[in-house]
Protein backbone atom coordinates (compact mmCIF):
# COMPACT_ATOMS: atom_id res chain seq x y z
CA UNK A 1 6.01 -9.40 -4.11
CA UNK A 2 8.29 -11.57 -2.53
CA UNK A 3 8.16 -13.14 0.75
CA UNK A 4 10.31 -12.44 3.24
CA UNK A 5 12.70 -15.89 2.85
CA UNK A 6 12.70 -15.03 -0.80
CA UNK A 7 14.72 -12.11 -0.83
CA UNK A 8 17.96 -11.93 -1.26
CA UNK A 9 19.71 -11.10 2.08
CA UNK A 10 17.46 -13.68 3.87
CA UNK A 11 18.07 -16.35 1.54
CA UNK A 12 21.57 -15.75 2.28
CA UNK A 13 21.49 -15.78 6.24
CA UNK A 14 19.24 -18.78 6.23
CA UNK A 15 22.20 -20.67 3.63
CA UNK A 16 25.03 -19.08 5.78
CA UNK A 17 23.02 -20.49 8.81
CA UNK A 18 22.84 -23.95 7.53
CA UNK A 19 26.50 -24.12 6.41
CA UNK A 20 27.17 -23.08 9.73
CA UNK A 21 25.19 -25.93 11.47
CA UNK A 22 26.56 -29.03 9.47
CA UNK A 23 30.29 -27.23 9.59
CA UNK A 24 29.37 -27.37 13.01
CA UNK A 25 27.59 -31.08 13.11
CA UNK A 26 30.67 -32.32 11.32
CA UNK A 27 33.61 -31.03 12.89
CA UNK A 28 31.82 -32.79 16.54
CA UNK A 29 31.53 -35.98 14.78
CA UNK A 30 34.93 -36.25 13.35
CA UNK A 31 36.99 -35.47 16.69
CA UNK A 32 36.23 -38.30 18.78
CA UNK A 33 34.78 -35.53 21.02
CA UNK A 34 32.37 -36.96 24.38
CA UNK A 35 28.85 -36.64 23.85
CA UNK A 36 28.51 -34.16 26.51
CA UNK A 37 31.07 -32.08 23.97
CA UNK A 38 29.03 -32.13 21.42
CA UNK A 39 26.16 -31.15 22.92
CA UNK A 40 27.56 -28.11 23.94
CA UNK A 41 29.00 -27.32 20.66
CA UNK A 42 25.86 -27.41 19.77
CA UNK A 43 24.19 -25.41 21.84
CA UNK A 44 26.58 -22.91 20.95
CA UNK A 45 26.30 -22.82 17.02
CA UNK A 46 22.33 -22.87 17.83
CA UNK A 47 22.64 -19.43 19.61
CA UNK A 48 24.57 -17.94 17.29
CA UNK A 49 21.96 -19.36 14.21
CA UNK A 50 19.35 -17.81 16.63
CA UNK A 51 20.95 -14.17 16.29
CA UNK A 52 22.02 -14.70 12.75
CA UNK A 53 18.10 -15.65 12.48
CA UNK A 54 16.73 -12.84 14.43
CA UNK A 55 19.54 -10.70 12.18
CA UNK A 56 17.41 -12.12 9.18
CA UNK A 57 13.94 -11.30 10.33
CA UNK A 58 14.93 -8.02 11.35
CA UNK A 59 16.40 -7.32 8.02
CA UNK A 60 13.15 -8.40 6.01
CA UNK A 61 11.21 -6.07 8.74
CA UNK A 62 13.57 -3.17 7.54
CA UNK A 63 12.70 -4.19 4.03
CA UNK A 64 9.12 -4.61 4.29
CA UNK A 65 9.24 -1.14 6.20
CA UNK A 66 10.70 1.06 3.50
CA UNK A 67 8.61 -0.44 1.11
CA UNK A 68 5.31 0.57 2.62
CA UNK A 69 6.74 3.89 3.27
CA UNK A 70 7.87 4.41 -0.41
CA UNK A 71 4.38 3.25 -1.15
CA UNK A 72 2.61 5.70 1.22
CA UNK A 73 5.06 8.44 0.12
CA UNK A 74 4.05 7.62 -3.30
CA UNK A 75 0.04 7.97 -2.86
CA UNK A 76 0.20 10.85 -0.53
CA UNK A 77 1.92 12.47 -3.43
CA UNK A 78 -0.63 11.70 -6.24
CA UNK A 79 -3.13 12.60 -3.83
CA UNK A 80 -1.52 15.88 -3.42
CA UNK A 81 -1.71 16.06 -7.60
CA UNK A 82 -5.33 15.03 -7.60
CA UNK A 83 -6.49 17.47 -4.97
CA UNK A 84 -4.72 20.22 -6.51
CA UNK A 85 -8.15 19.75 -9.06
CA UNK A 86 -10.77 22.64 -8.57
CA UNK A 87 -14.26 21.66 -10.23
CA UNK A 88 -13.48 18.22 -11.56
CA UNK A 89 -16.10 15.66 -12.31
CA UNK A 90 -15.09 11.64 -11.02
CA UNK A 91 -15.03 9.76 -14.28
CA UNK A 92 -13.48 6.83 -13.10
CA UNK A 93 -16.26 4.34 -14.80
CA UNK A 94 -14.71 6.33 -18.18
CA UNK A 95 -10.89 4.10 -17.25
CA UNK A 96 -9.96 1.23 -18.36
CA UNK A 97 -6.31 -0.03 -17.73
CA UNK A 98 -5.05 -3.30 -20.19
CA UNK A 99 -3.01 -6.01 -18.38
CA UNK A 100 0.28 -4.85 -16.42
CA UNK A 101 3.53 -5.30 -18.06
CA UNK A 102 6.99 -4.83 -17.08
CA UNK A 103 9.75 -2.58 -19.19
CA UNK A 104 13.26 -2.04 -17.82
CA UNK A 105 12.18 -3.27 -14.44
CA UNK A 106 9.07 -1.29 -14.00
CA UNK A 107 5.30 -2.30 -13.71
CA UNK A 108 4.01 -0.16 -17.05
CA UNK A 109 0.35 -0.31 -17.52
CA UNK A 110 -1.92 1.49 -20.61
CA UNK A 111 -4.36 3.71 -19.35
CA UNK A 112 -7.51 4.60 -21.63
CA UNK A 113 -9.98 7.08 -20.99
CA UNK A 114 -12.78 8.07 -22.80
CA UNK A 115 -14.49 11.60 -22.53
CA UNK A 116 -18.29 11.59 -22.35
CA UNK A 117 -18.59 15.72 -21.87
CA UNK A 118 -19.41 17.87 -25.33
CA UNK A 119 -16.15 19.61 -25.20
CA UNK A 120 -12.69 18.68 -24.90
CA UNK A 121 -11.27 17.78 -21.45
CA UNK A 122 -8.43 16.69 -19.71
CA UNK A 123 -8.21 13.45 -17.53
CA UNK A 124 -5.80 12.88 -14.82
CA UNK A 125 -5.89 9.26 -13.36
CA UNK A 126 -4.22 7.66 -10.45
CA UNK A 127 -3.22 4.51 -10.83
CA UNK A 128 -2.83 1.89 -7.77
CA UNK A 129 -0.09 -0.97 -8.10
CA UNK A 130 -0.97 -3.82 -5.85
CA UNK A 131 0.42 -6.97 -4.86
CA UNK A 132 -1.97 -10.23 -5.03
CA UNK A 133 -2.79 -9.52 -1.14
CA UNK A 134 -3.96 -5.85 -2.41
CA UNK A 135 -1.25 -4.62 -0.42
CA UNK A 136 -0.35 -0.97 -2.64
CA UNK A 137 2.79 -1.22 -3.77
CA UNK A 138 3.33 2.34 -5.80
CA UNK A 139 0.91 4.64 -7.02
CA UNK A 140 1.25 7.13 -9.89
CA UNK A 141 -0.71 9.91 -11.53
CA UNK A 142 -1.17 10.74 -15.60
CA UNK A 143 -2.46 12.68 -17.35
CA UNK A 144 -4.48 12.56 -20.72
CA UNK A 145 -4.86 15.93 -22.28
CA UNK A 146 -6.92 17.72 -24.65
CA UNK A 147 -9.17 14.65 -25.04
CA UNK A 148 -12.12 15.58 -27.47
CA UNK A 149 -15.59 14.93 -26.79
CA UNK A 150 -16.63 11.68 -27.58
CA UNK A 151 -13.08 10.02 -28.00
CA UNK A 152 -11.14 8.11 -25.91
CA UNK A 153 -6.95 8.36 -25.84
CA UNK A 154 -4.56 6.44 -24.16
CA UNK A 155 -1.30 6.85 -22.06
CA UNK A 156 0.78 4.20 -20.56
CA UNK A 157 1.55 4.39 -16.97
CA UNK A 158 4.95 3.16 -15.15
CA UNK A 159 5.41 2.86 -11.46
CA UNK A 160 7.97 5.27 -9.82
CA UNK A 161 9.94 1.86 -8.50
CA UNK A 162 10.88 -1.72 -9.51
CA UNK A 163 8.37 -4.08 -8.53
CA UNK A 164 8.37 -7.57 -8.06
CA UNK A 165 5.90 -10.46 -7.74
CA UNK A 166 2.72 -10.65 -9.56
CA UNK A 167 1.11 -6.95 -10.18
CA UNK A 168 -2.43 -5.90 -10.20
CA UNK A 169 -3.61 -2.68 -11.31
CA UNK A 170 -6.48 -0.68 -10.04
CA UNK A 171 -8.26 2.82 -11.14
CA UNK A 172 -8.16 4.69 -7.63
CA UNK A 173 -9.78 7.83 -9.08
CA UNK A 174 -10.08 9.32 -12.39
CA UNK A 175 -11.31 13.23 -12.77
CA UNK A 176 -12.18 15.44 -15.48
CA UNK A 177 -11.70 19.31 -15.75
């Protein structure tokens, strides 16, 4: 995930804000303007690169924000999916995810699950998409059906979102039924 000076509309402010400041540094120098001048022209392009800084922090707040809400959003809803489950049995020692991958802009990850009863079962996994901090980023739900006893099968799993920045993937839960 990106930091916050490494998105987009901060990187801008913070490169409009500089312009700004040696516009500003220039035009005093080249006016024969008294120091006292200067110093005030100064002081005034500093305010305004305070609020055009405060702009920019309050922007990559707003940011941040949604994302942890789209992320909460998203595991309250697989939640939902897993608790919706009457008599399942936690399997998730039977998951194994590969390495994360990205396809058209989403974190995709192959899910494997192997089923250990004497009948075939279905397996519904929810997948965690974290960011090196293990801050969740997305979290999604599949489902492997009609796995036969003994076997394993695979799915691939995409987040719901773009993500950026290095991805980790984590088994949250895994149940049978």
């Amino acid at each position: 995930m990106k930091r916050p000076w490494q998105r987009p509309a901060v990187s801008a402010a913070v490169a409009a804000l500089t312009a700004t400041v040696l516009a500003a540094g220039v035009a005093a120098c080249g006016n024969n303007s008294s120091p006292s001048s200067v110093a005030s022209g100064i002081e005034s392009v500093a305010s305004g690169a305070a609020s055009v800084a405060s702009g920019a922090a309050s922007a990559a707040s707003s940011i941040g924000a949604k994302a942890t809400g789209a992320a909460a959003s998203a595991s309250a809803s697989a939640q939902q999916k897993i608790d919706e489950i009457k008599g399942g049995v936690n399997v998730k020692n039977d998951v194994t995810l590969a390495a994360p991958a990205i396809k058209d802009g989403h974190s995709t990850v192959d899910v494997t699950a192997r089923n250990t009863a004497d009948s075939t079962k279905t397996i519904t996994v929810k997948v965690d998409y974290k960011d090196t901090s293990g801050n969740l980023l997305d979290t999604v739900v599949v489902t492997l059906s009609d796995v036969p006893a003994g076997k394993s099968k695979s799915t691939t799993a995409q987040s719901n979102r773009t993500l950026t920045g290095e991805v980790k993937t984590d088994v949250a839960q895994a149940v049978r039924h």
